[in-house]
PDB file of N, CA and C in Angstrom:
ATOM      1  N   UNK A   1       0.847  -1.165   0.000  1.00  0.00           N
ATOM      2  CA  UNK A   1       0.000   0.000   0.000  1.00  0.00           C
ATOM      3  C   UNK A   1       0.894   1.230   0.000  1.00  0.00           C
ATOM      4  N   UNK A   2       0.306   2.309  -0.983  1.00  0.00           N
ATOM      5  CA  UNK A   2       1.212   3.271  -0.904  1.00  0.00           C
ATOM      6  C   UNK A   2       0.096   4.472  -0.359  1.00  0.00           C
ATOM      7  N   UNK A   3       1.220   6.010   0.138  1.00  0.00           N
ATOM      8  CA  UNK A   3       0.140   6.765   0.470  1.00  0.00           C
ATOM      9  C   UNK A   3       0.323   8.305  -0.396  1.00  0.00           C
ATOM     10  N   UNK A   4      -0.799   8.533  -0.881  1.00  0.00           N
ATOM     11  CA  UNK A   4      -0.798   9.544  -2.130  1.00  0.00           C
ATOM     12  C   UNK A   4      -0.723  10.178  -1.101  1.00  0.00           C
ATOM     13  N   UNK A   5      -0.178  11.800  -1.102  1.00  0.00           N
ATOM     14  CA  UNK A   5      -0.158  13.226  -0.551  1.00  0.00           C
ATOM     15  C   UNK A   5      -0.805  14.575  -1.542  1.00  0.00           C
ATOM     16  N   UNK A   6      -1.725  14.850  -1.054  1.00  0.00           N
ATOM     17  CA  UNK A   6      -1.947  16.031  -2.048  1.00  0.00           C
ATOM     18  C   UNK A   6      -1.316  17.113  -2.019  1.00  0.00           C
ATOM     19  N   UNK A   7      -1.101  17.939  -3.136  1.00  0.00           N
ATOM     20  CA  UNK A   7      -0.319  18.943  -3.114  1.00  0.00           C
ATOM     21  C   UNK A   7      -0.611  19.865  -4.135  1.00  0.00           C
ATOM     22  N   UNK A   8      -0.396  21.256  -4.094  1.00  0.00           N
ATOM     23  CA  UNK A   8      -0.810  22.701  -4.825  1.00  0.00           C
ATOM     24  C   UNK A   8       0.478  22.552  -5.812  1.00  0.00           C
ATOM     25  N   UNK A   9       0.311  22.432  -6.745  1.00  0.00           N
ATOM     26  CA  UNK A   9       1.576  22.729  -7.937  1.00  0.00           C
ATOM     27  C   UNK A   9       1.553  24.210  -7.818  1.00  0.00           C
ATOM     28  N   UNK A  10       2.541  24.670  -7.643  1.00  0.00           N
ATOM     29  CA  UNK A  10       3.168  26.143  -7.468  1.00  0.00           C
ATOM     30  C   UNK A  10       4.244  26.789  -8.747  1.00  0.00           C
ATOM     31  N   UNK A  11       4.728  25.705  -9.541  1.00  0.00           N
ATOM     32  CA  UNK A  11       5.619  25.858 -10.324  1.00  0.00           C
ATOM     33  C   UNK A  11       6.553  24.900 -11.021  1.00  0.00           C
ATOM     34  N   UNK A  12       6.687  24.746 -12.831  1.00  0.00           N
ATOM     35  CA  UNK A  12       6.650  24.253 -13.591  1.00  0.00           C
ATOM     36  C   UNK A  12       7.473  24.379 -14.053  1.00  0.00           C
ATOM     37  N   UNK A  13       8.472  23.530 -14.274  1.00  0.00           N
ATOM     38  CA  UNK A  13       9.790  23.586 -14.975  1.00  0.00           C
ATOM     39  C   UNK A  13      10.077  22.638 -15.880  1.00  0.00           C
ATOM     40  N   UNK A  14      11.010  22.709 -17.073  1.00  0.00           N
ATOM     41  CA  UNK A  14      11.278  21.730 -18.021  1.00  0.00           C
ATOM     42  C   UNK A  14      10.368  21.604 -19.030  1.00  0.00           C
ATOM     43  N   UNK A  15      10.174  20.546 -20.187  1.00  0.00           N
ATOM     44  CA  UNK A  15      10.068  20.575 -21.516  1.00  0.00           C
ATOM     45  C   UNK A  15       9.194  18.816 -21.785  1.00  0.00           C
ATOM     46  N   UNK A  16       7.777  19.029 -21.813  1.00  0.00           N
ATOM     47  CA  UNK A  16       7.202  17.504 -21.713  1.00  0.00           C
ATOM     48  C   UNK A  16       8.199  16.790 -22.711  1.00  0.00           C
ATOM     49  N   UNK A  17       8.102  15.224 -22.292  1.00  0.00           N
ATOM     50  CA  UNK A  17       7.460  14.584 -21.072  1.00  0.00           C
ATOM     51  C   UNK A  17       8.299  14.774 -19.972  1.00  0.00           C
ATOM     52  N   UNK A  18       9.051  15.709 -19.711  1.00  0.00           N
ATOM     53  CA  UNK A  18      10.181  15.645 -18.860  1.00  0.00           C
ATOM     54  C   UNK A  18      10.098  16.555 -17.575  1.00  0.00           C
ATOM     55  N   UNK A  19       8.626  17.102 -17.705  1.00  0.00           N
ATOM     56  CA  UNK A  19       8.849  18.308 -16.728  1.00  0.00           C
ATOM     57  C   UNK A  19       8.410  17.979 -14.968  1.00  0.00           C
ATOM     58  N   UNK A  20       8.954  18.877 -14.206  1.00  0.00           N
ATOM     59  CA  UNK A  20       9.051  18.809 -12.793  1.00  0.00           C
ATOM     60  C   UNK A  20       8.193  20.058 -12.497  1.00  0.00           C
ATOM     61  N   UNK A  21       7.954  19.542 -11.348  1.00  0.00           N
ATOM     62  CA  UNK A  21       6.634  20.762 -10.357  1.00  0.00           C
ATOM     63  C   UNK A  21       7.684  21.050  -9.162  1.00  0.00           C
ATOM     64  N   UNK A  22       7.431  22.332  -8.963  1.00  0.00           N
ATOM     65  CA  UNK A  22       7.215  22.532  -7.224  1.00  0.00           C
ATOM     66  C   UNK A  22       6.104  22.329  -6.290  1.00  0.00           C
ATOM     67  N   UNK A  23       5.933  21.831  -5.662  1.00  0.00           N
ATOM     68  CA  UNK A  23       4.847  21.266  -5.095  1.00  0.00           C
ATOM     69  C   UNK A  23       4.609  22.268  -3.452  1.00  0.00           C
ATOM     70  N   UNK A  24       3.651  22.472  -3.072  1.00  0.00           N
ATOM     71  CA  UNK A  24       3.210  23.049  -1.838  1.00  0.00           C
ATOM     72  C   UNK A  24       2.090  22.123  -1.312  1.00  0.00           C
ATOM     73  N   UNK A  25       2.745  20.786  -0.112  1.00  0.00           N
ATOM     74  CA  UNK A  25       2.042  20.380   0.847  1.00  0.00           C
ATOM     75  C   UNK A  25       1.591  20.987   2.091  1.00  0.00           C
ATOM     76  N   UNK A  26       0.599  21.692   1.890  1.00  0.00           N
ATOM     77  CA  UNK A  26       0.076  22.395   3.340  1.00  0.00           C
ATOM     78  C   UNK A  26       1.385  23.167   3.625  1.00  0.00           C
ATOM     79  N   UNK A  27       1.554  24.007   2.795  1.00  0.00           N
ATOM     80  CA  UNK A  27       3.091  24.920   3.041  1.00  0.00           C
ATOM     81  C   UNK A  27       4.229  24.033   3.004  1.00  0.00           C
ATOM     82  N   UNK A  28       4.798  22.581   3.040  1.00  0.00           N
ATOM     83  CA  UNK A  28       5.830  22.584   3.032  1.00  0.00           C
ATOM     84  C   UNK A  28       6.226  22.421   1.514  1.00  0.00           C
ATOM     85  N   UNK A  29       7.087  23.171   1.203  1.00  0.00           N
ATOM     86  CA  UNK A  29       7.340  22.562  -0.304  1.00  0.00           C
ATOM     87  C   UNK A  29       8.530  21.920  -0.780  1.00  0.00           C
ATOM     88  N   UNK A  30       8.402  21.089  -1.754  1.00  0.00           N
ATOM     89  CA  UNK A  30       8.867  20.110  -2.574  1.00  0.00           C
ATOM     90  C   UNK A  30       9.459  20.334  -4.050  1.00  0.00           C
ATOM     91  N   UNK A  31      10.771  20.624  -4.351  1.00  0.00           N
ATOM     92  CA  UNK A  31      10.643  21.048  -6.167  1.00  0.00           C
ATOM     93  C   UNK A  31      10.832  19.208  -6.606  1.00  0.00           C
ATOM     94  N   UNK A  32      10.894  19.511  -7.547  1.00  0.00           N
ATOM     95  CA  UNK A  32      11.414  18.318  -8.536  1.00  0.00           C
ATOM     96  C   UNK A  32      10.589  16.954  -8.641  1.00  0.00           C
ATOM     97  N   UNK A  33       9.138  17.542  -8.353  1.00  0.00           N
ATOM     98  CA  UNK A  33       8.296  16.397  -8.441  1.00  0.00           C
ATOM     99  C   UNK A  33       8.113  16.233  -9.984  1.00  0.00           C
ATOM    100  N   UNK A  34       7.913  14.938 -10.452  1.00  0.00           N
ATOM    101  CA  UNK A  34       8.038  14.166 -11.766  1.00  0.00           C
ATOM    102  C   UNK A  34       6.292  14.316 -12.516  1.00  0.00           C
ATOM    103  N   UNK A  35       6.182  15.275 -13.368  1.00  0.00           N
ATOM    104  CA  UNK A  35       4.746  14.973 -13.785  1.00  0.00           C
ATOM    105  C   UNK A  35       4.740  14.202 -14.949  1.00  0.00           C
ATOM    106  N   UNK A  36       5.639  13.166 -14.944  1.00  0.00           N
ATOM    107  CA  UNK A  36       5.559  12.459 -16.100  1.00  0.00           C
ATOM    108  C   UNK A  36       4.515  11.573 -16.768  1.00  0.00           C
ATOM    109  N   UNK A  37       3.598  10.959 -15.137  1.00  0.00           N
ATOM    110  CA  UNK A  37       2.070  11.002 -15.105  1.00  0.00           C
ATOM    111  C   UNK A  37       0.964  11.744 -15.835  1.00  0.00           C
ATOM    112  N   UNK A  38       1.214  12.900 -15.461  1.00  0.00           N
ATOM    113  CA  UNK A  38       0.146  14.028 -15.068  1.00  0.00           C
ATOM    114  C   UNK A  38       0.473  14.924 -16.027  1.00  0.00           C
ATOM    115  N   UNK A  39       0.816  14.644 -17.876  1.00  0.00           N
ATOM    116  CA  UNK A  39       1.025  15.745 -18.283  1.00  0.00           C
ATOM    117  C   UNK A  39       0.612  16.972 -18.733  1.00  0.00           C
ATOM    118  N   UNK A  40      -0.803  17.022 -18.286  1.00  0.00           N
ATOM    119  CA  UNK A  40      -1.901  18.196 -18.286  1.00  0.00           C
ATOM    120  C   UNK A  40      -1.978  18.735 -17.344  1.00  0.00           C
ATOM    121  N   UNK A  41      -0.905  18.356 -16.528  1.00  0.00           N
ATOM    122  CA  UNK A  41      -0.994  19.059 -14.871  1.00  0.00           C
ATOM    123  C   UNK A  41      -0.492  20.540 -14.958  1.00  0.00           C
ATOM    124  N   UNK A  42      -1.273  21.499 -14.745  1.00  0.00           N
ATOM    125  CA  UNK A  42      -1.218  23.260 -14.773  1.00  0.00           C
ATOM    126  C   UNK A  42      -0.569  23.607 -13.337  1.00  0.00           C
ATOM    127  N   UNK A  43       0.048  24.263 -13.259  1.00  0.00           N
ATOM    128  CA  UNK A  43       0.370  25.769 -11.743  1.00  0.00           C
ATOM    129  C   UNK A  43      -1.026  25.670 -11.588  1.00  0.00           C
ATOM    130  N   UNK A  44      -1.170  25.653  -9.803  1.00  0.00           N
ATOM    131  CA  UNK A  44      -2.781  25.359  -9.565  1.00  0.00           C
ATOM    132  C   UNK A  44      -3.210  24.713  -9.471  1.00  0.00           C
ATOM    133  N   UNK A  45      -3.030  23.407  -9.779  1.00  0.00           N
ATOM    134  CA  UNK A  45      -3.806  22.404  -9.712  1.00  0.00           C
ATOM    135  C   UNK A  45      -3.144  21.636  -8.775  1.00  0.00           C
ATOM    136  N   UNK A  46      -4.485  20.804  -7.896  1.00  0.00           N
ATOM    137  CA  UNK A  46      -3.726  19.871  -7.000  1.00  0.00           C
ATOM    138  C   UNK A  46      -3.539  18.473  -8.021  1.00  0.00           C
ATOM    139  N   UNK A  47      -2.834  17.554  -7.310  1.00  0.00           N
ATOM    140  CA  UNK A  47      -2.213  16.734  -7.780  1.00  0.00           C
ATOM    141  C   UNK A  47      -1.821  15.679  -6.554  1.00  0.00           C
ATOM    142  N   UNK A  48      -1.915  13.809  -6.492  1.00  0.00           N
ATOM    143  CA  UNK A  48      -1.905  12.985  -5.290  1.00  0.00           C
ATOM    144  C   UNK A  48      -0.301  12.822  -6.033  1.00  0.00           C
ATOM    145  N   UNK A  49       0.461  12.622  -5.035  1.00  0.00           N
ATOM    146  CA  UNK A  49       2.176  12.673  -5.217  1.00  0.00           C
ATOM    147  C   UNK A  49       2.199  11.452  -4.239  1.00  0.00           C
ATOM    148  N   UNK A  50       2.686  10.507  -4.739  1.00  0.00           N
ATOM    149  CA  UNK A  50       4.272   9.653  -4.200  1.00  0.00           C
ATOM    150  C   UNK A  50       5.109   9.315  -4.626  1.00  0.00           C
ATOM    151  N   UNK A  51       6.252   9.372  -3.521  1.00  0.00           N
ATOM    152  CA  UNK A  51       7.784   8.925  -3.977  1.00  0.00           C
ATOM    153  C   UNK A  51       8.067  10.176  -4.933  1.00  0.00           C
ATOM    154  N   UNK A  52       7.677  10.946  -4.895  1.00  0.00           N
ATOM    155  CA  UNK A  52       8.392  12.324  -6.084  1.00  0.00           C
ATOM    156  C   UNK A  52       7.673  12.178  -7.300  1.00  0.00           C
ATOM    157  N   UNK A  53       6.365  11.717  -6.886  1.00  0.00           N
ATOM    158  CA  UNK A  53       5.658  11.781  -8.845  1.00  0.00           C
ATOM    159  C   UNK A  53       4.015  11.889  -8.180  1.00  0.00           C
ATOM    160  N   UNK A  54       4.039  12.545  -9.101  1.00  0.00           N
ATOM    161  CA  UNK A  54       2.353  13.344  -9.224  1.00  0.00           C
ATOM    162  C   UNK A  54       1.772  12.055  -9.921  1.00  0.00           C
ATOM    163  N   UNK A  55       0.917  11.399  -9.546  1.00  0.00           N
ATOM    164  CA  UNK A  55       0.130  10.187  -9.852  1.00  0.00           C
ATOM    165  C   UNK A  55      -1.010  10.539 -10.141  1.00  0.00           C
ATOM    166  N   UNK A  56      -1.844  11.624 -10.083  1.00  0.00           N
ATOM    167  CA  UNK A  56      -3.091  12.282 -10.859  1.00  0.00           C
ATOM    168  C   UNK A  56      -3.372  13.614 -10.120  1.00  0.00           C
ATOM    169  N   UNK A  57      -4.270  14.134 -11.581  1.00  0.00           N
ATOM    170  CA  UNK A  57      -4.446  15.402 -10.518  1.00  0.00           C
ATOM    171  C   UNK A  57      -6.413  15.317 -10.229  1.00  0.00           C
ATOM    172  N   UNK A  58      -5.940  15.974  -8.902  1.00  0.00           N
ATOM    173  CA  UNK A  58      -7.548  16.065  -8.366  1.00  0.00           C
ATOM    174  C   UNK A  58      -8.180  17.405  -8.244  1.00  0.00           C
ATOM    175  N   UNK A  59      -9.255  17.457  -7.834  1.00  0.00           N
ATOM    176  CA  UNK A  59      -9.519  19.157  -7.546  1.00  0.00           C
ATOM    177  C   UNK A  59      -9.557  19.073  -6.185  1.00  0.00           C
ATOM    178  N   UNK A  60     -10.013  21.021  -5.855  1.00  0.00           N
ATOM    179  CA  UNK A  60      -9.132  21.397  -4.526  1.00  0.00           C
ATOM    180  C   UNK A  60     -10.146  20.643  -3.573  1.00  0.00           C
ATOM    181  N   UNK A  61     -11.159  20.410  -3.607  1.00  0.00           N
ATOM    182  CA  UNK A  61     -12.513  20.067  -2.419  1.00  0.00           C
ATOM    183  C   UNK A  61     -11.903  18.356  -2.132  1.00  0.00           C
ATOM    184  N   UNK A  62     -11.297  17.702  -2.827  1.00  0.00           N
ATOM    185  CA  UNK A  62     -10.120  15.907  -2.472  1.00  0.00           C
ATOM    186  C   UNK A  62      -9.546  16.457  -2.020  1.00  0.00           C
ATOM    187  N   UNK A  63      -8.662  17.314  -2.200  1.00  0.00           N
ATOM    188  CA  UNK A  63      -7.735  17.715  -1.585  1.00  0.00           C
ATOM    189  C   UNK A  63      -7.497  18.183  -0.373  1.00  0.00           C
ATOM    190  N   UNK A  64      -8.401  18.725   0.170  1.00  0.00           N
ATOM    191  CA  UNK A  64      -8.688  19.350   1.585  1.00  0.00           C
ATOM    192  C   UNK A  64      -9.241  18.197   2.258  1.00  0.00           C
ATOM    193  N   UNK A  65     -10.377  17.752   1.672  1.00  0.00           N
ATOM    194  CA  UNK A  65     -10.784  16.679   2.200  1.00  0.00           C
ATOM    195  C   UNK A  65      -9.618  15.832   2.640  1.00  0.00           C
ATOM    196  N   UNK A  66      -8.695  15.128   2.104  1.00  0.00           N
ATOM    197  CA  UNK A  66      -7.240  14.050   2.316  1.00  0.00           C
ATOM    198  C   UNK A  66      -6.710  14.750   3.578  1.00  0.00           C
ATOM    199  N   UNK A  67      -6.448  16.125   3.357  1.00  0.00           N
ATOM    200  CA  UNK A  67      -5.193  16.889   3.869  1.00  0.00           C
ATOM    201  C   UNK A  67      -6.160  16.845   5.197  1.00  0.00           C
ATOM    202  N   UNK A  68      -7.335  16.991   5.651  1.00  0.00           N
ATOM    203  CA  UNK A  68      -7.653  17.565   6.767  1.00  0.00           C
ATOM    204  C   UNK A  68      -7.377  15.960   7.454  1.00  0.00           C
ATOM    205  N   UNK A  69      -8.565  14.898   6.719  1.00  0.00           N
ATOM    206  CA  UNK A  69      -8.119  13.230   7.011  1.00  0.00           C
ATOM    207  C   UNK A  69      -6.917  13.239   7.898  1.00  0.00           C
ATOM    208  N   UNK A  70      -5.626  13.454   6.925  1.00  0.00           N
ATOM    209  CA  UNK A  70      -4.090  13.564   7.560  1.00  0.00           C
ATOM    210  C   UNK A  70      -3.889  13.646   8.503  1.00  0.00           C
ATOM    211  N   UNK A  71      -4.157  15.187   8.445  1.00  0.00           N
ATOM    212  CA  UNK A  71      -4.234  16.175  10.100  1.00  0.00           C
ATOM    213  C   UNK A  71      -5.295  15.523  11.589  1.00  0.00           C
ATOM    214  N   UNK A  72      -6.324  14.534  11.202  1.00  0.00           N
ATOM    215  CA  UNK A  72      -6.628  14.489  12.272  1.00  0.00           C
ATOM    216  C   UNK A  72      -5.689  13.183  12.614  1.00  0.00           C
ATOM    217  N   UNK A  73      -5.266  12.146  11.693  1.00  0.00           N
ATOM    218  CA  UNK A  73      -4.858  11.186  11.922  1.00  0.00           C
ATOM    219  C   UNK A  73      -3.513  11.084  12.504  1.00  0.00           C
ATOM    220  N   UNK A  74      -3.111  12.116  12.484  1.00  0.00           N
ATOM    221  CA  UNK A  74      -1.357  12.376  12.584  1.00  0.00           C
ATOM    222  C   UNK A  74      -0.837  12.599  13.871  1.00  0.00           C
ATOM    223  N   UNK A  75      -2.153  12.919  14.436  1.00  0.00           N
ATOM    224  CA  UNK A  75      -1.549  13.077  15.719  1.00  0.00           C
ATOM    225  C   UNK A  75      -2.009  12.159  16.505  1.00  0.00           C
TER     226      UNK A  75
END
């Protein structure tokens, strides 16, 4: 079992199929995530990430939904 993380693509670098995101998990951020998946993935859009690769993108209402999930579970 793996565990997707959602995350705000903030910024887009490189030349498909090759390009990398910066990623913003609940503020912490991440560059060099792999959208080699996700190549319609825009700045803005969330996106479920593991291991350094954007595995699809979702909209923001999954996304909060997961992230809050997280937060209660984490502690």
């Amino acid at each position: 079992m793996c565990l997707g993380v959602p995350g705000k693509i903030i910024e887009i670098t490189g030349v498909a199929p090759f390009c990398t995101a910066k990623v913003s998990f609940g503020g912490a951020v991440k560059s060099g995530i792999s959208l080699m998946a996700c190549p319609d993935a825009k700045v803005d859009d969330y996106c479920l990430t593991h291991a350094g690769s954007a595995l699809s993108v979702i909209d923001e209402e999954a996304a909060n939904e997961i992230l809050e999930w997280l937060r209660c579970y984490a502690k």
